[in-house]
PDB file of N, CA and C in Angstrom:
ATOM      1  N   UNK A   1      27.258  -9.586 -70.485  1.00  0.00           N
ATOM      2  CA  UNK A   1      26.111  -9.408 -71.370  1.00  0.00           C
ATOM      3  C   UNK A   1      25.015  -8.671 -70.600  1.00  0.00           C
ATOM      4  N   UNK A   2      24.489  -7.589 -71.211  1.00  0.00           N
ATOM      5  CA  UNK A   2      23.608  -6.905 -70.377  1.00  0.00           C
ATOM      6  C   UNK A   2      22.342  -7.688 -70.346  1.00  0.00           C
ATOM      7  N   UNK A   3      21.654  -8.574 -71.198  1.00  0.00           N
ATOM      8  CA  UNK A   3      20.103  -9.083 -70.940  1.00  0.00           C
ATOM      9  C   UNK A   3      20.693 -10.635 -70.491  1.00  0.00           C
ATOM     10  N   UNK A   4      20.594 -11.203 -69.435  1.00  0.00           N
ATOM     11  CA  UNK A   4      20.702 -11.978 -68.759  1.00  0.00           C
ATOM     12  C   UNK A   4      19.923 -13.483 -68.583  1.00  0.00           C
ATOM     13  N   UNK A   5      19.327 -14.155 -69.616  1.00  0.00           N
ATOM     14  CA  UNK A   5      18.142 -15.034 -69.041  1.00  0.00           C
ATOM     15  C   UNK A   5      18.662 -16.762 -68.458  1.00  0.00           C
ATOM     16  N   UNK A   6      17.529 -16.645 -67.740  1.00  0.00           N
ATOM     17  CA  UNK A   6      18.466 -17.931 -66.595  1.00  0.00           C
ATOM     18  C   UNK A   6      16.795 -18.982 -66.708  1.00  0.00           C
ATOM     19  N   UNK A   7      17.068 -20.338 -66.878  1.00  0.00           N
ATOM     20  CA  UNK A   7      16.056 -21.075 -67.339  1.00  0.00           C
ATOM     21  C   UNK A   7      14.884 -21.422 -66.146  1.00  0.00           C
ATOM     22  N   UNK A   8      14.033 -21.443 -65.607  1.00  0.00           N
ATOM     23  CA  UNK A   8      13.446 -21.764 -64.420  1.00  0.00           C
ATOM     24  C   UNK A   8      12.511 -22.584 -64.607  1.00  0.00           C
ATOM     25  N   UNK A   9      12.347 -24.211 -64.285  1.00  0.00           N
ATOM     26  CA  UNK A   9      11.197 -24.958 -64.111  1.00  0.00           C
ATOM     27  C   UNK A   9      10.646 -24.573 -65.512  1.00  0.00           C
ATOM     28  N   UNK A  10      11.161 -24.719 -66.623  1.00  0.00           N
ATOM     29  CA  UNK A  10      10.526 -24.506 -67.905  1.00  0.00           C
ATOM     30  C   UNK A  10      10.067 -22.859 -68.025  1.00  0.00           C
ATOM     31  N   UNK A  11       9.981 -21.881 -67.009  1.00  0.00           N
ATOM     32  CA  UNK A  11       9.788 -20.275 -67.473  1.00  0.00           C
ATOM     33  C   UNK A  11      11.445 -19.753 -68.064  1.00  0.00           C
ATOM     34  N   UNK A  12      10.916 -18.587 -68.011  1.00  0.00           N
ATOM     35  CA  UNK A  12      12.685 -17.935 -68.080  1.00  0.00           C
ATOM     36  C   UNK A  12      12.571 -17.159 -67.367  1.00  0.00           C
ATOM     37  N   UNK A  13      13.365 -16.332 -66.719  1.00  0.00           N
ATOM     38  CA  UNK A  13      13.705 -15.315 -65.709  1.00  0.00           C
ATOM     39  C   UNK A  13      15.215 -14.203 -66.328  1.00  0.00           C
ATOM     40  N   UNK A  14      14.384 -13.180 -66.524  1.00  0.00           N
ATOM     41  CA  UNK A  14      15.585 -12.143 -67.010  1.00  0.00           C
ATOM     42  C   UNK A  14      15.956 -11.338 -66.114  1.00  0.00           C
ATOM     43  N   UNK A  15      17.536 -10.989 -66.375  1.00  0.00           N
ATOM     44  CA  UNK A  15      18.218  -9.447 -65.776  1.00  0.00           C
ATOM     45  C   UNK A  15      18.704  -8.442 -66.828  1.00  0.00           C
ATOM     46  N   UNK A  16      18.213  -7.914 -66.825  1.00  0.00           N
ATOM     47  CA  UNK A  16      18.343  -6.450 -68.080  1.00  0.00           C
ATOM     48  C   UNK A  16      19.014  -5.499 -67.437  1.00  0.00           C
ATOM     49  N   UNK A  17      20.538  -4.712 -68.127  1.00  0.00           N
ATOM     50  CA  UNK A  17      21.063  -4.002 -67.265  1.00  0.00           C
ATOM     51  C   UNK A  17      21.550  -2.871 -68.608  1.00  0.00           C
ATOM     52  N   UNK A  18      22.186  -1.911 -68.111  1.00  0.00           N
ATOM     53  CA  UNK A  18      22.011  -0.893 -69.274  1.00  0.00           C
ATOM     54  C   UNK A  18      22.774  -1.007 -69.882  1.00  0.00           C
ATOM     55  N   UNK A  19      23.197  -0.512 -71.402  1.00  0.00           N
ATOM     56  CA  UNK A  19      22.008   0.435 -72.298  1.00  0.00           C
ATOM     57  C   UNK A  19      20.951  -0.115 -72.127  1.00  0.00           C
ATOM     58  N   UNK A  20      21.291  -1.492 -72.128  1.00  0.00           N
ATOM     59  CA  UNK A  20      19.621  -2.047 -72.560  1.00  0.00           C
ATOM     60  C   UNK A  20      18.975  -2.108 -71.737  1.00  0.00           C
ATOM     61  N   UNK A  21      16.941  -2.114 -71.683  1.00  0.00           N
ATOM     62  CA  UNK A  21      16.066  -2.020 -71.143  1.00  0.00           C
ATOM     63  C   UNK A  21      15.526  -0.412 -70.777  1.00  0.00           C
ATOM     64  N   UNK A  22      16.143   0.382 -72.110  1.00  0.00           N
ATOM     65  CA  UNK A  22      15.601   1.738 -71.934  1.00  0.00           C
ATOM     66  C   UNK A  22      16.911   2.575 -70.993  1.00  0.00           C
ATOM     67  N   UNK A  23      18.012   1.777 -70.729  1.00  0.00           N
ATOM     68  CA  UNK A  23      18.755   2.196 -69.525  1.00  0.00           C
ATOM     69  C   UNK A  23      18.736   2.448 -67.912  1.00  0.00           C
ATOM     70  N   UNK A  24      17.641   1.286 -67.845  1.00  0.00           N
ATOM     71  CA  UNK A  24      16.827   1.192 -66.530  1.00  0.00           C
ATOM     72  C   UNK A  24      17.013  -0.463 -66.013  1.00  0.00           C
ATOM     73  N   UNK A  25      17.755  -0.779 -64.695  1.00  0.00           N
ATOM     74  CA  UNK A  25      18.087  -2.305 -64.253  1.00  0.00           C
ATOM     75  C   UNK A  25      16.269  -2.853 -64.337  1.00  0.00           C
ATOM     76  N   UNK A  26      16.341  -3.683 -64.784  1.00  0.00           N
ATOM     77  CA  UNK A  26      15.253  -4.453 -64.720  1.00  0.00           C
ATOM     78  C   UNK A  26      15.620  -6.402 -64.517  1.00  0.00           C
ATOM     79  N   UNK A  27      14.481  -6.617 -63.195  1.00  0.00           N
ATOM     80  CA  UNK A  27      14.655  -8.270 -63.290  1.00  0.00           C
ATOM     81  C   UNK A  27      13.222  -9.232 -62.886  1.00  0.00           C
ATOM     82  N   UNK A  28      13.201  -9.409 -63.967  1.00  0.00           N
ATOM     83  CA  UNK A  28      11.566 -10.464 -64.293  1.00  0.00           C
ATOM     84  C   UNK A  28      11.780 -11.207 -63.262  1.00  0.00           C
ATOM     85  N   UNK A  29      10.472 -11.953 -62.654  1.00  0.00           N
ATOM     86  CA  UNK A  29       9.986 -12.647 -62.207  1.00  0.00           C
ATOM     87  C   UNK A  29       9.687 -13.856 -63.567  1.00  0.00           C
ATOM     88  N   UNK A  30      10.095 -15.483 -63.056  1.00  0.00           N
ATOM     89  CA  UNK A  30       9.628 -16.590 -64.186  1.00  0.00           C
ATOM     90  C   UNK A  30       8.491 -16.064 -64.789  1.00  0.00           C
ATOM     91  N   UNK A  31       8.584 -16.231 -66.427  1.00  0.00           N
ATOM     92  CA  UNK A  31       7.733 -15.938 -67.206  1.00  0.00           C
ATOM     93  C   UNK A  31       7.732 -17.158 -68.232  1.00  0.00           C
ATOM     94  N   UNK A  32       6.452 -17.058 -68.744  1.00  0.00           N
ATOM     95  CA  UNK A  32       6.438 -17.771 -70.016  1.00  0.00           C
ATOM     96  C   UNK A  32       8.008 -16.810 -70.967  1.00  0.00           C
ATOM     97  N   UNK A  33       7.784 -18.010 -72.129  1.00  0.00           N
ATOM     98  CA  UNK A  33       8.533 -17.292 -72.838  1.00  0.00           C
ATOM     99  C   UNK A  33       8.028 -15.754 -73.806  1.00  0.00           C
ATOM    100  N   UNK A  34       6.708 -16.246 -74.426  1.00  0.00           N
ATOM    101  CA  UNK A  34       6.646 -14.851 -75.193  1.00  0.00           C
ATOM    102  C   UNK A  34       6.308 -13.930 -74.529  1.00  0.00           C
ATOM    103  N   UNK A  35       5.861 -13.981 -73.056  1.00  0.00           N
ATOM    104  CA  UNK A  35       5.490 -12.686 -72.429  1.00  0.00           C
ATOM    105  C   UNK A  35       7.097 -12.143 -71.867  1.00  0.00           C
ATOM    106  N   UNK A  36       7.678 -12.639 -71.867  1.00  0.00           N
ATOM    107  CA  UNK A  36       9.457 -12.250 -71.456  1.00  0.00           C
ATOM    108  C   UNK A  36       9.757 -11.730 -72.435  1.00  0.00           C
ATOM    109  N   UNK A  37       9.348 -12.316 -73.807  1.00  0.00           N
ATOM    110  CA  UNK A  37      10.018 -11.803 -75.164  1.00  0.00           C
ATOM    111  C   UNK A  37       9.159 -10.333 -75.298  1.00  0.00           C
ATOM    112  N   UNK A  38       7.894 -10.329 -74.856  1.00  0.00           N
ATOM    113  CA  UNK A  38       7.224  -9.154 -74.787  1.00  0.00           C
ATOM    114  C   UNK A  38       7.336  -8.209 -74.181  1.00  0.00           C
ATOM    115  N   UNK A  39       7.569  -8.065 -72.978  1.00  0.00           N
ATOM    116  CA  UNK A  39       7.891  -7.387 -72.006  1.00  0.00           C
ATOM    117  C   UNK A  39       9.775  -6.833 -72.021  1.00  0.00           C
ATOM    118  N   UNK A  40      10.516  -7.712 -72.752  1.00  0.00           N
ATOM    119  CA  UNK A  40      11.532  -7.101 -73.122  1.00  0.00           C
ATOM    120  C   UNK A  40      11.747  -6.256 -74.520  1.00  0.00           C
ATOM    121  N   UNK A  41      10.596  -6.331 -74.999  1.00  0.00           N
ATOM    122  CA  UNK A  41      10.443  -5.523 -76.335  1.00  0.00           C
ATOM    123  C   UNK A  41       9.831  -4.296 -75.695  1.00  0.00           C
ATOM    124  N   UNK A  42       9.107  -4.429 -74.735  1.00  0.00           N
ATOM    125  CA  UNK A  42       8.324  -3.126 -74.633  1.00  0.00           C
ATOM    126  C   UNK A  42       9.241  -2.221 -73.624  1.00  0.00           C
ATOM    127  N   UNK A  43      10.160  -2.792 -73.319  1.00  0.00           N
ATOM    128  CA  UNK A  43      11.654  -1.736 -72.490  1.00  0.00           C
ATOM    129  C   UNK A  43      12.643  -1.013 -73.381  1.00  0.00           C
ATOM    130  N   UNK A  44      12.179  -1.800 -74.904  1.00  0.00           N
ATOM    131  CA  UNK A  44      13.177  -1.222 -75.690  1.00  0.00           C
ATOM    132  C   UNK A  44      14.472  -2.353 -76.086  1.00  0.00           C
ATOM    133  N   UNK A  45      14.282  -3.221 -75.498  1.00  0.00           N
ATOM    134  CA  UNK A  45      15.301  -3.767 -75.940  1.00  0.00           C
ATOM    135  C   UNK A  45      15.183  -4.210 -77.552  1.00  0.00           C
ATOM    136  N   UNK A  46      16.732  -4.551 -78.091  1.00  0.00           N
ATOM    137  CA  UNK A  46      16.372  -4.832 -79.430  1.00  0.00           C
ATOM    138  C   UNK A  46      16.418  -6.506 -79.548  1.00  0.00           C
ATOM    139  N   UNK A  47      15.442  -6.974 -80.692  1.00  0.00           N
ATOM    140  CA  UNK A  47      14.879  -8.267 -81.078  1.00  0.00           C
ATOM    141  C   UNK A  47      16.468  -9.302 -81.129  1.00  0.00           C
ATOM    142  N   UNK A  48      17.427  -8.860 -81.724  1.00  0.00           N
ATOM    143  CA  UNK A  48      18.667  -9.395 -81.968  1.00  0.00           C
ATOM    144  C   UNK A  48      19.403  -9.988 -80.865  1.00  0.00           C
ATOM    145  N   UNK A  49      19.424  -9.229 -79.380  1.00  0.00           N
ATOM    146  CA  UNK A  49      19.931  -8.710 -78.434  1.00  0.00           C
ATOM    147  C   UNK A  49      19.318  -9.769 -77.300  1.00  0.00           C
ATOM    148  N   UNK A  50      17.670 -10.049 -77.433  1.00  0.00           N
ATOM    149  CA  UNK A  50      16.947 -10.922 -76.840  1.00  0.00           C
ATOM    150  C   UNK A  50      17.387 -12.585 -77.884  1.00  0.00           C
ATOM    151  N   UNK A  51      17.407 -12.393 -78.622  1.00  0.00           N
ATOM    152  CA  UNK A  51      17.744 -13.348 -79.303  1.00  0.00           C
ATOM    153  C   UNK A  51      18.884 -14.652 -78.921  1.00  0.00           C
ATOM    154  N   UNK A  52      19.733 -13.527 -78.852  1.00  0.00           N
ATOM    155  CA  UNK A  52      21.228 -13.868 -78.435  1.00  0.00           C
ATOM    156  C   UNK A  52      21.098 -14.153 -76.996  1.00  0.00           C
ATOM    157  N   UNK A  53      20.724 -13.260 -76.150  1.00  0.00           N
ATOM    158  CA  UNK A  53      20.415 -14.091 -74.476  1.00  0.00           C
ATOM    159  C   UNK A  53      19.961 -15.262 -74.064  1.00  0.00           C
ATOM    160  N   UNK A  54      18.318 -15.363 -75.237  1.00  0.00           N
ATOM    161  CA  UNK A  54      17.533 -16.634 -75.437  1.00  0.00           C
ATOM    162  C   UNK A  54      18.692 -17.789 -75.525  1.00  0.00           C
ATOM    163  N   UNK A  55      19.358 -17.878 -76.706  1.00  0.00           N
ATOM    164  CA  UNK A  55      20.146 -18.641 -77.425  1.00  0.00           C
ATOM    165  C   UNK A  55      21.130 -19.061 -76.098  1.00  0.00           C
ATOM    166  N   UNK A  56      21.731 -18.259 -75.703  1.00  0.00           N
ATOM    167  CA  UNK A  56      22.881 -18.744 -74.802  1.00  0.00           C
ATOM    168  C   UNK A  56      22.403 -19.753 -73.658  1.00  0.00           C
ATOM    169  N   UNK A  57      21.074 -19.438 -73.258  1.00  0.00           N
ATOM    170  CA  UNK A  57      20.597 -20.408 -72.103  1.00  0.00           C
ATOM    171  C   UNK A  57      19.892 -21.429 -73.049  1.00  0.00           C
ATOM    172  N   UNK A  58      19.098 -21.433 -73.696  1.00  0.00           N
ATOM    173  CA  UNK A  58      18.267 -22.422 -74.581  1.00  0.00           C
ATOM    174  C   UNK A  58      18.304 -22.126 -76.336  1.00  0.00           C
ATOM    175  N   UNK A  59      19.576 -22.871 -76.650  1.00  0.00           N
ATOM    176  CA  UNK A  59      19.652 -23.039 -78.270  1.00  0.00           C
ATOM    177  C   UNK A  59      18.334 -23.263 -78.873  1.00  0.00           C
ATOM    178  N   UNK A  60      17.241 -23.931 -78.402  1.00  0.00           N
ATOM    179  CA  UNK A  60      16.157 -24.090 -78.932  1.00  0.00           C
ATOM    180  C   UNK A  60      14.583 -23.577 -78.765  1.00  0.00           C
ATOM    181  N   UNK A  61      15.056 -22.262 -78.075  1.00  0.00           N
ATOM    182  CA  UNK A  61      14.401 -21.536 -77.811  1.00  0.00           C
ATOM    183  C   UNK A  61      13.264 -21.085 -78.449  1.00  0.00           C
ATOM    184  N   UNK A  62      13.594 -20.940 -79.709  1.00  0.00           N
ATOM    185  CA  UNK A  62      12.353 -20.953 -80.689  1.00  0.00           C
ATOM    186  C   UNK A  62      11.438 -21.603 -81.257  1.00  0.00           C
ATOM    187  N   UNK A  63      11.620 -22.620 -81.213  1.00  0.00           N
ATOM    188  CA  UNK A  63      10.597 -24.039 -81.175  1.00  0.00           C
ATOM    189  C   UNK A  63       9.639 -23.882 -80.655  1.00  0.00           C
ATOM    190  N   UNK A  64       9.878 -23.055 -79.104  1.00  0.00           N
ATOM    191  CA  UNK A  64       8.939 -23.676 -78.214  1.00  0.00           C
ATOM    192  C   UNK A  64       8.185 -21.501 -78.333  1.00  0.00           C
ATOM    193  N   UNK A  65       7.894 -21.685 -79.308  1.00  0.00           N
ATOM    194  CA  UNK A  65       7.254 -19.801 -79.214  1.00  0.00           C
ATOM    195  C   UNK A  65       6.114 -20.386 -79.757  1.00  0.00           C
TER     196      UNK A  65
END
């Protein structure tokens, strides 16, 4: 899976690898969640794509937005 998120002390921490992230490796430092969700929107990634990464590490990911 190219967008990668791994749970940290309640942040998340992403690895974005290509296509996605504009086609440029990218890897966050722990973030809140909506600034991760933000910052992976503003690389281009698509909403669906973050979705599905969210989901795989934290099914309940959206609760907490």
């Amino acid at each position: 899976m190219p967008i990668v998120v791994t749970s940290v002390g309640g942040l998340y921490q992403v690895e974005v690898t290509p296509p996605h992230g504009g086609g440029r490796r990218w890897r966050s430092e722990p973030l809140e969640l909506r600034v991760l969700i933000d910052a992976l929107v503003e690389r281009g990634c698509h909403p669906t794509d973050i979705g599905d990464a969210l989901f795989a590490v934290d099914p309940g990911w959206e609760s907490r937005l």
